[in-house]
Protein backbone atom coordinates (compact mmCIF):
# COMPACT_ATOMS: atom_id res chain seq x y z
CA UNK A 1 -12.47 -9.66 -9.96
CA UNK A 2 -11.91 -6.36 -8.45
CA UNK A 3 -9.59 -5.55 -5.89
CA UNK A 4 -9.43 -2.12 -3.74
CA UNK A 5 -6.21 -0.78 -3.16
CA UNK A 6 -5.25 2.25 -1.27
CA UNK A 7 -1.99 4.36 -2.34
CA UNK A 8 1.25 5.60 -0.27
CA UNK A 9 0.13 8.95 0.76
CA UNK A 10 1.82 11.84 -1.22
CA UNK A 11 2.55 14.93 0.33
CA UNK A 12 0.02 16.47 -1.82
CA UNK A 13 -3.31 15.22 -3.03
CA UNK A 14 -2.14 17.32 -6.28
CA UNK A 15 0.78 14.64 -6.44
CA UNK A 16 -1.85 11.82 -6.75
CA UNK A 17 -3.83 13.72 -9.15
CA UNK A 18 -1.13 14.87 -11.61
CA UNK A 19 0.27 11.04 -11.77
CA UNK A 20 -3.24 9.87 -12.63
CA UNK A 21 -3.11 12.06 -15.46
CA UNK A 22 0.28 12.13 -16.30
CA UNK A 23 0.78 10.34 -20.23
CA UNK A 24 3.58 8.00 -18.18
CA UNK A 25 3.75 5.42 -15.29
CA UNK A 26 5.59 5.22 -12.32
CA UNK A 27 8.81 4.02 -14.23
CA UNK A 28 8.65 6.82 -16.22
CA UNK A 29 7.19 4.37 -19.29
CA UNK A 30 4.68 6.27 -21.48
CA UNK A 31 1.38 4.65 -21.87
CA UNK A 32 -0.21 2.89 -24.19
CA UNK A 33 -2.93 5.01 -24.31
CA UNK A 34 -4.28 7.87 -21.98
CA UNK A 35 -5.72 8.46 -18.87
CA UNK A 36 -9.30 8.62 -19.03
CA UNK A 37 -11.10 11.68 -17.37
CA UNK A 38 -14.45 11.01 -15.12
CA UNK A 39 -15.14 13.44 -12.21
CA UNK A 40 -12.88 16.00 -10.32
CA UNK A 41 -11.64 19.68 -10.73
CA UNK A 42 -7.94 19.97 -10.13
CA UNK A 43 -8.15 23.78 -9.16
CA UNK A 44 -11.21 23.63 -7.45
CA UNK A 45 -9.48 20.50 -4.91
CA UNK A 46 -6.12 22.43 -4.93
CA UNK A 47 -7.82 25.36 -2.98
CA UNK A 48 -9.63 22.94 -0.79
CA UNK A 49 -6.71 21.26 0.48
CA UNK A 50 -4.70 24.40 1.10
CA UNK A 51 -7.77 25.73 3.48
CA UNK A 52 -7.69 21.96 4.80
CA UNK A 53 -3.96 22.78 5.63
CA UNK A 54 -4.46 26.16 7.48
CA UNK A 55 -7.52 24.43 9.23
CA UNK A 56 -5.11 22.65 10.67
CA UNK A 57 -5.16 19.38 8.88
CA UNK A 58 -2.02 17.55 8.60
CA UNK A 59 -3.41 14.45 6.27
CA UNK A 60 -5.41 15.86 4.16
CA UNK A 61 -6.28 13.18 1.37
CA UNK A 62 -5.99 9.36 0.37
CA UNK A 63 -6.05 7.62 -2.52
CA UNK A 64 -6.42 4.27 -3.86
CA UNK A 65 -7.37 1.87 -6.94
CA UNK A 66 -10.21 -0.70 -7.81
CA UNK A 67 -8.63 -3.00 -10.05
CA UNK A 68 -10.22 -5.20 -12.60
CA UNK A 69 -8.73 -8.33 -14.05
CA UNK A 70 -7.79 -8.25 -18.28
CA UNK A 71 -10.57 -9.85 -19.66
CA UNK A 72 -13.45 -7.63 -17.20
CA UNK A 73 -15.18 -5.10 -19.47
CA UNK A 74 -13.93 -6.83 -22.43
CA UNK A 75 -17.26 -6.06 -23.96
CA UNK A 76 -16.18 -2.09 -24.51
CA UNK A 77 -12.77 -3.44 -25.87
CA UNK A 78 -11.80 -2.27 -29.52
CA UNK A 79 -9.63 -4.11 -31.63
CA UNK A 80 -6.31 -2.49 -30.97
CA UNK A 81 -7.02 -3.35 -27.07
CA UNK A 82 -8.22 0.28 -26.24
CA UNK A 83 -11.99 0.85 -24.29
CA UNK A 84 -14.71 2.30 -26.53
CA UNK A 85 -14.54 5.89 -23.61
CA UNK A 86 -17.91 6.36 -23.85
CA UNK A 87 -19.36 2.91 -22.73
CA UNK A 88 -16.73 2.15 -19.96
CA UNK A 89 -17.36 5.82 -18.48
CA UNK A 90 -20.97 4.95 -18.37
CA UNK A 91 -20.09 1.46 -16.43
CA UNK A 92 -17.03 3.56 -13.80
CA UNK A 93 -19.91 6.10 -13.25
CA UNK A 94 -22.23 3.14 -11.94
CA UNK A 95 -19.28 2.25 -9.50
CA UNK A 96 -18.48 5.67 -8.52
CA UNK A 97 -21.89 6.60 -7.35
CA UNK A 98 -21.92 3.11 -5.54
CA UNK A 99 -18.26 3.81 -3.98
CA UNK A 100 -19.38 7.48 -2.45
CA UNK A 101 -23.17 6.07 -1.46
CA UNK A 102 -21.19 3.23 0.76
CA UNK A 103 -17.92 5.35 1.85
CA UNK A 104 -19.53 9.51 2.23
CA UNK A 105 -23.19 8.10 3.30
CA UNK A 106 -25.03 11.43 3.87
CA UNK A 107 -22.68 12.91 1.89
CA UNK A 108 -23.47 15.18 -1.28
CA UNK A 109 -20.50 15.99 -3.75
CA UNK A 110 -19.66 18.82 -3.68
CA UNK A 111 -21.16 20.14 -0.73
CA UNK A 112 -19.75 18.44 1.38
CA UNK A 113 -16.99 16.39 -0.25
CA UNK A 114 -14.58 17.07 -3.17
CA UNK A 115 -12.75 13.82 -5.07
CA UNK A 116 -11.11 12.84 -8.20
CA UNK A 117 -11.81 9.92 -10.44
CA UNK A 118 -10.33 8.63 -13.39
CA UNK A 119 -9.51 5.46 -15.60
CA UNK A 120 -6.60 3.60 -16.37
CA UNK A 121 -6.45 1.44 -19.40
CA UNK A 122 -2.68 0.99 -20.38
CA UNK A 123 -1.74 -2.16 -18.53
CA UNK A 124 -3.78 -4.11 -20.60
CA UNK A 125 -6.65 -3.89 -17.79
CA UNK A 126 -9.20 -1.29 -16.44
CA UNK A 127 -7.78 0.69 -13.03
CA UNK A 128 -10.25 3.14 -11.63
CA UNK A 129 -8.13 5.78 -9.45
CA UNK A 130 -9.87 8.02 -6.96
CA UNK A 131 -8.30 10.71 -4.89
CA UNK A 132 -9.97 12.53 -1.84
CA UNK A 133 -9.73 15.12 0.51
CA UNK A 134 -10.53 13.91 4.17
CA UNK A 135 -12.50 17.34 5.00
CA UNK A 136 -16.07 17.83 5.15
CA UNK A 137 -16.40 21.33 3.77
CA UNK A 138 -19.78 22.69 4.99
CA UNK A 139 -17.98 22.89 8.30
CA UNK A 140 -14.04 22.51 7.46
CA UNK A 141 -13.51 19.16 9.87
CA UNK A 142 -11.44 16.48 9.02
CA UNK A 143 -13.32 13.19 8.55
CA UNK A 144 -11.34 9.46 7.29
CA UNK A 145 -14.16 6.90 5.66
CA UNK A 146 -11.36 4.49 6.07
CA UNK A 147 -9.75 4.67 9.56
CA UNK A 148 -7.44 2.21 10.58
CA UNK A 149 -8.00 -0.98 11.76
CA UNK A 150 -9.52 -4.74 11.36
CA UNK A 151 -13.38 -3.65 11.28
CA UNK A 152 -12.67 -1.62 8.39
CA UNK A 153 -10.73 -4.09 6.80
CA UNK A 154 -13.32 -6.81 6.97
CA UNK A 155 -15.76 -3.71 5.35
CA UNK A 156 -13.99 -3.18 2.51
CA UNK A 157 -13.75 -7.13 2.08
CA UNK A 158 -17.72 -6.99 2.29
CA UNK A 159 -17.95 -4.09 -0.16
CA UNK A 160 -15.25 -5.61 -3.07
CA UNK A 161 -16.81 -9.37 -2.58
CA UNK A 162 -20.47 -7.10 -3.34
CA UNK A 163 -19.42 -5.37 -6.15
CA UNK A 164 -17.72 -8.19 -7.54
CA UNK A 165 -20.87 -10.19 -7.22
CA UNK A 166 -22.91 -7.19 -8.90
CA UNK A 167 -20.63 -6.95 -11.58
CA UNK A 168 -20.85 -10.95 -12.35
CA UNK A 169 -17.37 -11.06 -11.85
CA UNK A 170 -15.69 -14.08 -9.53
CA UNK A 171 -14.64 -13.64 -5.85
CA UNK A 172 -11.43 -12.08 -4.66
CA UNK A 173 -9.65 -15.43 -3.00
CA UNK A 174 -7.62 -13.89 -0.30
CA UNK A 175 -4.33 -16.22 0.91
CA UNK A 176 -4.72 -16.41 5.20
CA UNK A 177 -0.86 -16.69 4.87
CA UNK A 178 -0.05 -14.04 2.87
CA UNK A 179 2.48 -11.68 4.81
CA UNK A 180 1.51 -7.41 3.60
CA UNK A 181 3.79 -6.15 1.07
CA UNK A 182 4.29 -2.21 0.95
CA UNK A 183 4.86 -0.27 -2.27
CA UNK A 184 8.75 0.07 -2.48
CA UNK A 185 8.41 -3.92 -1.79
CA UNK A 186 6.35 -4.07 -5.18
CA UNK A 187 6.75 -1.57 -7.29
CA UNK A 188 10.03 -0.93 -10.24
CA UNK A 189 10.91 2.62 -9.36
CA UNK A 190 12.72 4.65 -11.92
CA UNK A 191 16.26 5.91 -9.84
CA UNK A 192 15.84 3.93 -6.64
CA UNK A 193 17.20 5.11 -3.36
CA UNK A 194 19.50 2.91 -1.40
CA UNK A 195 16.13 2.38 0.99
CA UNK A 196 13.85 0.98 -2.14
CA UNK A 197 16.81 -1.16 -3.32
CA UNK A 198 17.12 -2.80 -0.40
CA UNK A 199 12.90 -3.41 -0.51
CA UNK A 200 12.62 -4.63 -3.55
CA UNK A 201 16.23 -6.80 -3.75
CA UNK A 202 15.95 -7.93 0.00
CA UNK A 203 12.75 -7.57 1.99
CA UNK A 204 10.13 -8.66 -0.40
CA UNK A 205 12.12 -11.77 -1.48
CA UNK A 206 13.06 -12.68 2.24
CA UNK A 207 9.30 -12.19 3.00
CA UNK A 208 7.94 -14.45 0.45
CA UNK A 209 10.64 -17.47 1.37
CA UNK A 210 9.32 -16.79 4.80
CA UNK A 211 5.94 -17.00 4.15
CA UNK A 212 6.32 -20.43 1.78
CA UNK A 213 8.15 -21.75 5.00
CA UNK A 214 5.84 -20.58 7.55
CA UNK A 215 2.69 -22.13 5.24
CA UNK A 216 4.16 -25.34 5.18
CA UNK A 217 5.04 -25.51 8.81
CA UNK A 218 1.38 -24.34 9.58
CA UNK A 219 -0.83 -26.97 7.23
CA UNK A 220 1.72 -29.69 8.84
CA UNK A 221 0.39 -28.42 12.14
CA UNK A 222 4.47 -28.02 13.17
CA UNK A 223 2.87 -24.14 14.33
CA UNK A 224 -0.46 -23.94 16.23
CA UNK A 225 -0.18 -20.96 18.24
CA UNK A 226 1.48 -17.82 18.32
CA UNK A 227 4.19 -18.75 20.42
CA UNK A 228 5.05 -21.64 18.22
CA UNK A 229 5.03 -19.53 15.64
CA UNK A 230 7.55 -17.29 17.32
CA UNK A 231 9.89 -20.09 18.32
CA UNK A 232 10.13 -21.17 15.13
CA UNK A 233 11.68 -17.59 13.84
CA UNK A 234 13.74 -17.34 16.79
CA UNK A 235 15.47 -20.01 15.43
CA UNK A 236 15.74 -18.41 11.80
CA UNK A 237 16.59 -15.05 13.84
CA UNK A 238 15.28 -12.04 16.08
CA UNK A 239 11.98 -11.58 17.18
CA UNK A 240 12.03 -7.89 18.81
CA UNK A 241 9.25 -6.77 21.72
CA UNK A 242 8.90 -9.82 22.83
CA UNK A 243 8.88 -8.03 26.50
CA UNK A 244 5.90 -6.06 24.84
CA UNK A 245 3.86 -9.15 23.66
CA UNK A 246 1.03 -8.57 26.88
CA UNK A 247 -0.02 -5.12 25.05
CA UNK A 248 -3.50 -5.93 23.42
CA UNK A 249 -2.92 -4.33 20.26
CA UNK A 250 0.23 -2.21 19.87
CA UNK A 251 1.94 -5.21 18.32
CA UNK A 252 -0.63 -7.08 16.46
CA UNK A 253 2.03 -8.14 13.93
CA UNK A 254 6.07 -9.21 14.42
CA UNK A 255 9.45 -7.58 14.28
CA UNK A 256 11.68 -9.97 12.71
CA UNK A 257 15.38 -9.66 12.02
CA UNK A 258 16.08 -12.56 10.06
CA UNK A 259 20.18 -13.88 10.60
CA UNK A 260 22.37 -12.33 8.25
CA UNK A 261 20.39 -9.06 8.61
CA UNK A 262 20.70 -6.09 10.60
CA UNK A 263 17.50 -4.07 10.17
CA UNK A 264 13.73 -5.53 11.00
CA UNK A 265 11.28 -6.14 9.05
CA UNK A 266 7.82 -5.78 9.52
CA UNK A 267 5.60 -8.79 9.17
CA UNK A 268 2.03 -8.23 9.08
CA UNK A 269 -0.73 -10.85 7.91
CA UNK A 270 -3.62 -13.14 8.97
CA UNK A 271 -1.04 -15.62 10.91
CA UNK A 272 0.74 -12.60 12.70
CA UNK A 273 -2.59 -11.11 14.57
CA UNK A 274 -2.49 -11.91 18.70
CA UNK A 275 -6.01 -13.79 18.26
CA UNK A 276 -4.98 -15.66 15.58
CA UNK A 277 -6.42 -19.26 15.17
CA UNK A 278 -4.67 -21.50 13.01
CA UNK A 279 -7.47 -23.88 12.86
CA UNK A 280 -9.75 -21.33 11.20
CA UNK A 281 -6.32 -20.28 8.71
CA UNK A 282 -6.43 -24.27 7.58
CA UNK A 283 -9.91 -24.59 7.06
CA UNK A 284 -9.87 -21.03 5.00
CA UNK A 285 -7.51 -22.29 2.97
CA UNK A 286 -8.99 -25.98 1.91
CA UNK A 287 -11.74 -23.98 1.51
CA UNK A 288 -9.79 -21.42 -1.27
CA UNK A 289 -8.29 -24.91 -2.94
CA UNK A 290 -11.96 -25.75 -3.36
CA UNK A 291 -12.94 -22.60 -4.95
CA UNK A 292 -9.97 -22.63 -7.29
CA UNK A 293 -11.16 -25.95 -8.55
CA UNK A 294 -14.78 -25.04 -9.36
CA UNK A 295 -16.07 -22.62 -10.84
CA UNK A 296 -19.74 -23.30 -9.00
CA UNK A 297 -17.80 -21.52 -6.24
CA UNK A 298 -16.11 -18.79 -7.24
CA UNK A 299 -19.66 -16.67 -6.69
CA UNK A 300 -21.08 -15.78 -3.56
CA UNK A 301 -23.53 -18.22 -1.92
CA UNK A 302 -27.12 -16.09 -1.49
CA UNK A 303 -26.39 -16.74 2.37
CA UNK A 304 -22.41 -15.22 2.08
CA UNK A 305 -24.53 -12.35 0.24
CA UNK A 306 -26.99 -11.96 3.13
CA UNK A 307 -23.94 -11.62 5.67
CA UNK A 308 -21.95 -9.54 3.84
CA UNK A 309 -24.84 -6.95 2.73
CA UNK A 310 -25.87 -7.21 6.66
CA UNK A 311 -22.63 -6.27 7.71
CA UNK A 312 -22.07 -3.49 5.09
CA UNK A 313 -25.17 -2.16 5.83
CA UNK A 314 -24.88 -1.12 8.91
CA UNK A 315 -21.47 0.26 8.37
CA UNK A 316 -23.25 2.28 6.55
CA UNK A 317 -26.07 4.06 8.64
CA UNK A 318 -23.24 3.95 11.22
CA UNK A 319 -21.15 6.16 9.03
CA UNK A 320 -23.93 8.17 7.58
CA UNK A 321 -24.87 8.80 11.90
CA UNK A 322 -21.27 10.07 12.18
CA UNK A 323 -21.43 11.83 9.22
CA UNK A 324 -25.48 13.37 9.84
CA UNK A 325 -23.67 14.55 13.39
CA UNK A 326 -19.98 15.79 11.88
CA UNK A 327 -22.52 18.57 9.13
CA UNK A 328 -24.48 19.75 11.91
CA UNK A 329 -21.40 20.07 14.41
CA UNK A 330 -21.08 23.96 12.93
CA UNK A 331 -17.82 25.41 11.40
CA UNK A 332 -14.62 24.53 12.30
CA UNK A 333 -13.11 27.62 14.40
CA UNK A 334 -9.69 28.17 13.34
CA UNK A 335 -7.31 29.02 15.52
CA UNK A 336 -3.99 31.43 15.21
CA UNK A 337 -1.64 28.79 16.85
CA UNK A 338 -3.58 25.77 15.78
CA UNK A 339 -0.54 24.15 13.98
CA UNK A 340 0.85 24.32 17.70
CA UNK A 341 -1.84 21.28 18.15
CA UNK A 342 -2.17 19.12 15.08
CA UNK A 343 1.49 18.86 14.08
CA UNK A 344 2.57 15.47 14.21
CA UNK A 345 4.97 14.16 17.05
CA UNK A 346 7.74 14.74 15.15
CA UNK A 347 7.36 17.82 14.55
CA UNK A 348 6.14 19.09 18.47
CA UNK A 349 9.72 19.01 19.59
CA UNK A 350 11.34 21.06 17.26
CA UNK A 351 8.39 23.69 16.90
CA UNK A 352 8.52 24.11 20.81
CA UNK A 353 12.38 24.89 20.56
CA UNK A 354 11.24 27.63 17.75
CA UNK A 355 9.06 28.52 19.73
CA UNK A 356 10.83 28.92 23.03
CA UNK A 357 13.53 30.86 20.96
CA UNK A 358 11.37 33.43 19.67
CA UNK A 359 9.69 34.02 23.18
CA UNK A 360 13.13 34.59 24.11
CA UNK A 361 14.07 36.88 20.97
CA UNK A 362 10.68 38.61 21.63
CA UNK A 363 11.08 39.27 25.67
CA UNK A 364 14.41 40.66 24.56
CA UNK A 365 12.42 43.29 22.27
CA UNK A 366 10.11 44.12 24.95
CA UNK A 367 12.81 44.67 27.59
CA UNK A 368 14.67 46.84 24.98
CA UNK A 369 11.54 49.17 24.07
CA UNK A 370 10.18 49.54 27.40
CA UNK A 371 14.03 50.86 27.99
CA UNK A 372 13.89 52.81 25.32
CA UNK A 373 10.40 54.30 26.20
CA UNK A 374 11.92 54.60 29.73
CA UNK A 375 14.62 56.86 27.96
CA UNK A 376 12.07 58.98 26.01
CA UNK A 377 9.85 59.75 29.18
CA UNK A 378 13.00 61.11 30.96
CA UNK A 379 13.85 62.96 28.00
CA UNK A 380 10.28 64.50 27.70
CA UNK A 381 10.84 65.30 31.26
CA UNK A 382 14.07 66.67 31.16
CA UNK A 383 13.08 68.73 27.91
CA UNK A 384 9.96 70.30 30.25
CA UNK A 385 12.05 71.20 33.21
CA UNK A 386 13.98 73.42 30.66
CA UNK A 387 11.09 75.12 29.17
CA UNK A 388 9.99 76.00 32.39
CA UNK A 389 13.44 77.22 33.58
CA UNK A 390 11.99 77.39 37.19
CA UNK A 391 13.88 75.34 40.42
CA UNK A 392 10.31 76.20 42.04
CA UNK A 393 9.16 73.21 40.11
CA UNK A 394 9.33 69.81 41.48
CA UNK A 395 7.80 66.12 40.10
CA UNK A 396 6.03 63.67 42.49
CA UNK A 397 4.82 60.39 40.93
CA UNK A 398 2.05 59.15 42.44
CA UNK A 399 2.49 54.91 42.85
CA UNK A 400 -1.11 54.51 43.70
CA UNK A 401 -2.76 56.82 41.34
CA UNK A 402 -2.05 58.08 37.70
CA UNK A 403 -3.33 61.53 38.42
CA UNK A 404 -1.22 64.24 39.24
CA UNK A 405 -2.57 67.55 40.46
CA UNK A 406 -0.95 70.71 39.43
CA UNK A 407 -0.97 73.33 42.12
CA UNK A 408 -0.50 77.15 41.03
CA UNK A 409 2.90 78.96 42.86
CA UNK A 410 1.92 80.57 46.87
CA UNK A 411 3.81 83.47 48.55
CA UNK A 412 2.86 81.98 51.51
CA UNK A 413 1.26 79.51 54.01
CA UNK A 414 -1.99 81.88 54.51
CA UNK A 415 -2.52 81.99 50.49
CA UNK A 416 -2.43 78.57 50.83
CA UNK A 417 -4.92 78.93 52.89
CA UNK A 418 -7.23 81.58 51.48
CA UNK A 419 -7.05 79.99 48.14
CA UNK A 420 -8.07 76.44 47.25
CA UNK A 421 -5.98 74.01 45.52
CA UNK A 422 -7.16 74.15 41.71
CA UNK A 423 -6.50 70.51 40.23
CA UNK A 424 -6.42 70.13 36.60
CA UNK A 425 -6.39 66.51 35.04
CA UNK A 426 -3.32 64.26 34.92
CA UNK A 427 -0.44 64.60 31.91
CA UNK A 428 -2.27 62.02 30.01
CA UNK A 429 -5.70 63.84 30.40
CA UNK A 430 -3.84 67.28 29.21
CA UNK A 431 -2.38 65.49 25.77
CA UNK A 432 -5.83 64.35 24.77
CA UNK A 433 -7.40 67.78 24.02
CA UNK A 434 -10.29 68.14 21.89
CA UNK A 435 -8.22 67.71 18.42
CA UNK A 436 -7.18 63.98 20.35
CA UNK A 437 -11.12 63.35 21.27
CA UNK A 438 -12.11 63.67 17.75
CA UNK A 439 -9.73 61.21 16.41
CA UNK A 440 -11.13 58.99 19.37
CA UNK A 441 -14.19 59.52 18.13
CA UNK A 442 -12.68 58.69 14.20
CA UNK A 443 -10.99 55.14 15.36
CA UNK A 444 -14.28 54.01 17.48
CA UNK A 445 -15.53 54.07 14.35
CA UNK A 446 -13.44 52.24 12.24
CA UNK A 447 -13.53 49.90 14.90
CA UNK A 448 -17.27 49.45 14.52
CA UNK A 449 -16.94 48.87 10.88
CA UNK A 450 -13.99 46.22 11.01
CA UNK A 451 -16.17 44.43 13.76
CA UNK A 452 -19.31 44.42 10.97
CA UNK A 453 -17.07 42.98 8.82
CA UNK A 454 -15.13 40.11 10.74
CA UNK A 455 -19.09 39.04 11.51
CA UNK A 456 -19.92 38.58 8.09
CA UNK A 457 -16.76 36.49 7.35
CA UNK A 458 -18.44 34.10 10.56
CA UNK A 459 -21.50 33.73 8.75
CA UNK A 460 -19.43 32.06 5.24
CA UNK A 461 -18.31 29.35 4.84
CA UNK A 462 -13.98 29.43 5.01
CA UNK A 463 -14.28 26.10 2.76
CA UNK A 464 -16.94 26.80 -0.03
CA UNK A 465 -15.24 27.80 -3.12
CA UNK A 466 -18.30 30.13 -3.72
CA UNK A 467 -17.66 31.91 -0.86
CA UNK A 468 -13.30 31.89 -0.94
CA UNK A 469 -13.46 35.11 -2.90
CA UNK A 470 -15.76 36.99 -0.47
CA UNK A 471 -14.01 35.83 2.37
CA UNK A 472 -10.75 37.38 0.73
CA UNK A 473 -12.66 40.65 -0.11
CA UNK A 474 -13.80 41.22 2.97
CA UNK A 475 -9.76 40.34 4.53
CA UNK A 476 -8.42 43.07 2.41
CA UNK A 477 -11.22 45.92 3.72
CA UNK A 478 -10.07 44.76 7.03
CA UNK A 479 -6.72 45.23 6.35
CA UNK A 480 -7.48 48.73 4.51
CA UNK A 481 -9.29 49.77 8.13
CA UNK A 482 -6.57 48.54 10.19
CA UNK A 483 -4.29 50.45 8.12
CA UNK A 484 -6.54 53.37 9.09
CA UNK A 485 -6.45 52.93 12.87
CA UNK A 486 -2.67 52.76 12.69
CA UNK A 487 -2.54 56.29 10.97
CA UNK A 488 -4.99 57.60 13.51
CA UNK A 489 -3.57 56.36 16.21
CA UNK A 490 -0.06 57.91 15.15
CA UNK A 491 -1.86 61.21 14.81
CA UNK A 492 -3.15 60.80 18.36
CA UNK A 493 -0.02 60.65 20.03
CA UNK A 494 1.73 63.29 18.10
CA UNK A 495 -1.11 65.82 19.20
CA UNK A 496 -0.89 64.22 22.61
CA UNK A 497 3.27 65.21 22.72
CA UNK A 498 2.27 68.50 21.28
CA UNK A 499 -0.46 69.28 23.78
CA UNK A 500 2.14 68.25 26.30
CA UNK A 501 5.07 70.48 25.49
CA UNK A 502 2.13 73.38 25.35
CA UNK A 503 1.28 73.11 28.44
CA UNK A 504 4.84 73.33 29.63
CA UNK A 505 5.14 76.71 27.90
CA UNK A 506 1.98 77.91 29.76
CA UNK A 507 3.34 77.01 32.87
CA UNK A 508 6.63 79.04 32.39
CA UNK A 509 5.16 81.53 30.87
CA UNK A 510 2.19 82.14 34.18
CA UNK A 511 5.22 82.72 35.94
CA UNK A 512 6.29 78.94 37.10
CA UNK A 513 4.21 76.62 38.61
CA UNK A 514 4.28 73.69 41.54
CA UNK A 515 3.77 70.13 40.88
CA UNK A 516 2.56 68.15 44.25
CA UNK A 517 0.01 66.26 45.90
């Protein structure tokens, strides 16, 4: 009988990957024997989900288990209760190739998925562990074969009570009054925190006398609705929301504080849903007794087959549609601030304060250079009313226009006349002399070339490991032309001050000039 379980998310797919192959368990016992390798690169997924992160990506992987029962696969068994490697590798690879045709339909590995897969044989039984990054990698979006939710659920009963079938092994028998258990509720952790003490010491064993009593009070028809059901803990404690129980969804399950207790605790199961129908929960569970007591029973019926393999069926060309549409949807466009958008909600407030502080630390910069540029243009001007040593000279800004015509010295009103105002070009125009232009010319380009090469980073992949050196070729010539424009551009303006203070010396030295409009 297999059964598909999915893992507590790790910060790091890596996390999930290193205890699959680690030589000892989650209570820090070493096993019996070792972790048996199938498919799955470690430094090859490592890269992927680190691109996955600066996509933007917050979740990046999952993982879970298909579990078989001690005497499946007993056939590759050797005598001192390890699997003959060869044989049961040929048998996981069968299931594998299943697991991705039903879960990445239109898929290829690795083109457009990367995963991990490998077997564990030291509890006596076979575990087959898988690990995957949610990103499709021909375009870098984040896709989840397993959202949330009942419809999934009820596929991933279809697709366990099919393999089981294929396999020859006997159904999964599910409890309808079986309240959810998370890990810290079922696991022996080596160095428990206060939190997993209280799980595993408390919770899990209040849960289970709970759900004993609520099964009894259910098959003696004492509950028959949800609001039965609710009276009956309200006298065994706290139900919390109950101002909330209109909401369709948003509490399909109850917050119980039982008496004696000060935190909730979350119960979740068949009974708990809003559309829950007790009748159907009694009949399901005659129905398992049945099972249980013949063996006739404990395979599929060829019409269960037909409506399961109906209903997994057109999961499937429904996810291979979403999937078809998600590879031809074209790369994912990364943005600069795009952890400004997928951070999770926790996370918003405290990045906006950052934020908001360095906008403020930034303006403060600003204010202070254009004061100190402010400073520097008086001192420029100061530094060519001295060279020219003339009280003849006087400077008129223009507000409307940045051009500033330079008239030469008259005697008198009737020069003024006779001669025509000669305008040369503006301070700015004088600095960029022909030394300036060909640096223009020099940094145009640069330009060019940097642009040539930030197109042919568009046209890779930024998710391809074939193309993740490239890409980071190409970054570094980049950085070497920006590097170049910078230098230029420093060149520029000291010819541009140089220019400037020459042309103060030619005006002093043409015997003083008049600056006017």
């Amino acid at each position: 009988m297999a059964i598909m379980s999915f893992n507590k998310s790790s910060k790091s797919i890596m996390s999930a990957i290193n205890y699959f192959e680690s030589d000892t368990d989650h209570t820090n016992t070493v096993r019996k024997f070792k972790p048996i390798a199938i498919f799955g690169d470690k430094n090859s997924i490592e890269k992927i989900e680190n691109l996955a992160r600066e996509s933007g990506i917050e979740n990046t992987h999952s993982s879970l288990a298909i579990s078989f029962r001690d005497n499946e696969f007993s056939e590759f068994r050797n005598s001192d209760g390890s699997y003959n490697e060869e044989k049961l590798v040929v048998a996981m690879k069968e299931i594998v190739k299943d697991f991705r045709e039903t879960w990445f339909a239109g898929l290829k590995n690795p083109d457009n998925f990367s995963d991990f897969w490998n077997i564990h044989t030291d509890k006596g039984n076979v575990e087959l562990n898988c690990a995957f990054l949610k990103m499709e990698l021909s375009t870098g979006k984040s896709f989840n074969p397993f959202p949330p939710g009942e419809l999934n659920q009820d596929m991933r009963d279809c697709y366990v009570d099919l393999l089981n079938d294929k396999l020859g092994f006997d159904r999964v028998i599910r409890n309808p009054f079986s309240l959810a258990h998370n890990d810290l509720e079922l696991k022996d952790i080596q160095n428990p925190s206060e939190t997993a003490k209280r799980q595993k010491n408390f919770v899990k064993p209040k849960k289970d006398k709970i759900q004993n009593f609520l099964t009894s009070q259910v098959l003696d028809k004492k509950i028959n609705s949800r609001e039965e059901l609710i009276r009956v803990l309200q006298k065994n404690g706290e139900v919390k929301f109950l101002d909330k129980e209109n909401e369709k969804d948003k509490y399909n399950y109850i917050s119980f504080i039982p008496t004696g207790s000060t935190k909730a605790m979350k119960l979740n199961g068949p009974m708990f849903k809003k559309d829950a129908n007790f009748d159907e929960l009694r009949n399901e569970h005659r129905t398992n007794q049945a099972i249980e007591k013949n063996d006739s029973l404990k395979q599929l019926s060829n019409e269960e087959k037909e409506s399961k393999q109906e209903k997994l069926s057109k999961h499937i060309e429904i996810e291979k549609s979403c999937n078809e549409k998600l590879k031809n949807s074209g790369i994912k466009k990364i943005k600069k601030n795009s952890s400004r958008k997928y951070l999770p909600k926790s996370k918003k407030l405290a990045t906006k304060k950052v934020t908001s502080s360095n906008e403020k630390v930034t303006q403060t910069k600003q204010s202070a250079e254009n004061k100190n540029d402010s400073i520097k243009t008086i001192d420029k001007a100061n530094d060519i009313k001295k060279l020219s040593e003339n009280k003849s000279i006087k400077e008129n800004l223009y507000k409307s226009s940045n051009q500033i015509k330079i008239k030469p010295a008259i005697q008198n009103k009737e020069d003024s006349q006779k001669n025509s105002t000669a305008s040369i070009s503006s301070f700015s125009a004088v600095a960029f002399n022909s030394s300036s232009a060909l640096i223009t010319v020099q940094i145009n380009s640069i330009l060019f070339s940097k642009l040539n090469l930030e197109m042919q980073i568009g046209q890779l992949s930024h998710f391809k490991e074939s193309d993740i050196k490239k890409i980071f070729e190409l970054k570094q010539k980049i950085a070497e032309l920006q590097q170049q424009i910078e230098t230029l551009k420093a060149k520029q303006e000291q010819s541009a001050e140089s220019a400037l203070i020459a042309n103060a010396k030619k005006f002093k030295n043409s015997g003083g000039s008049k600056i006017g409009i």
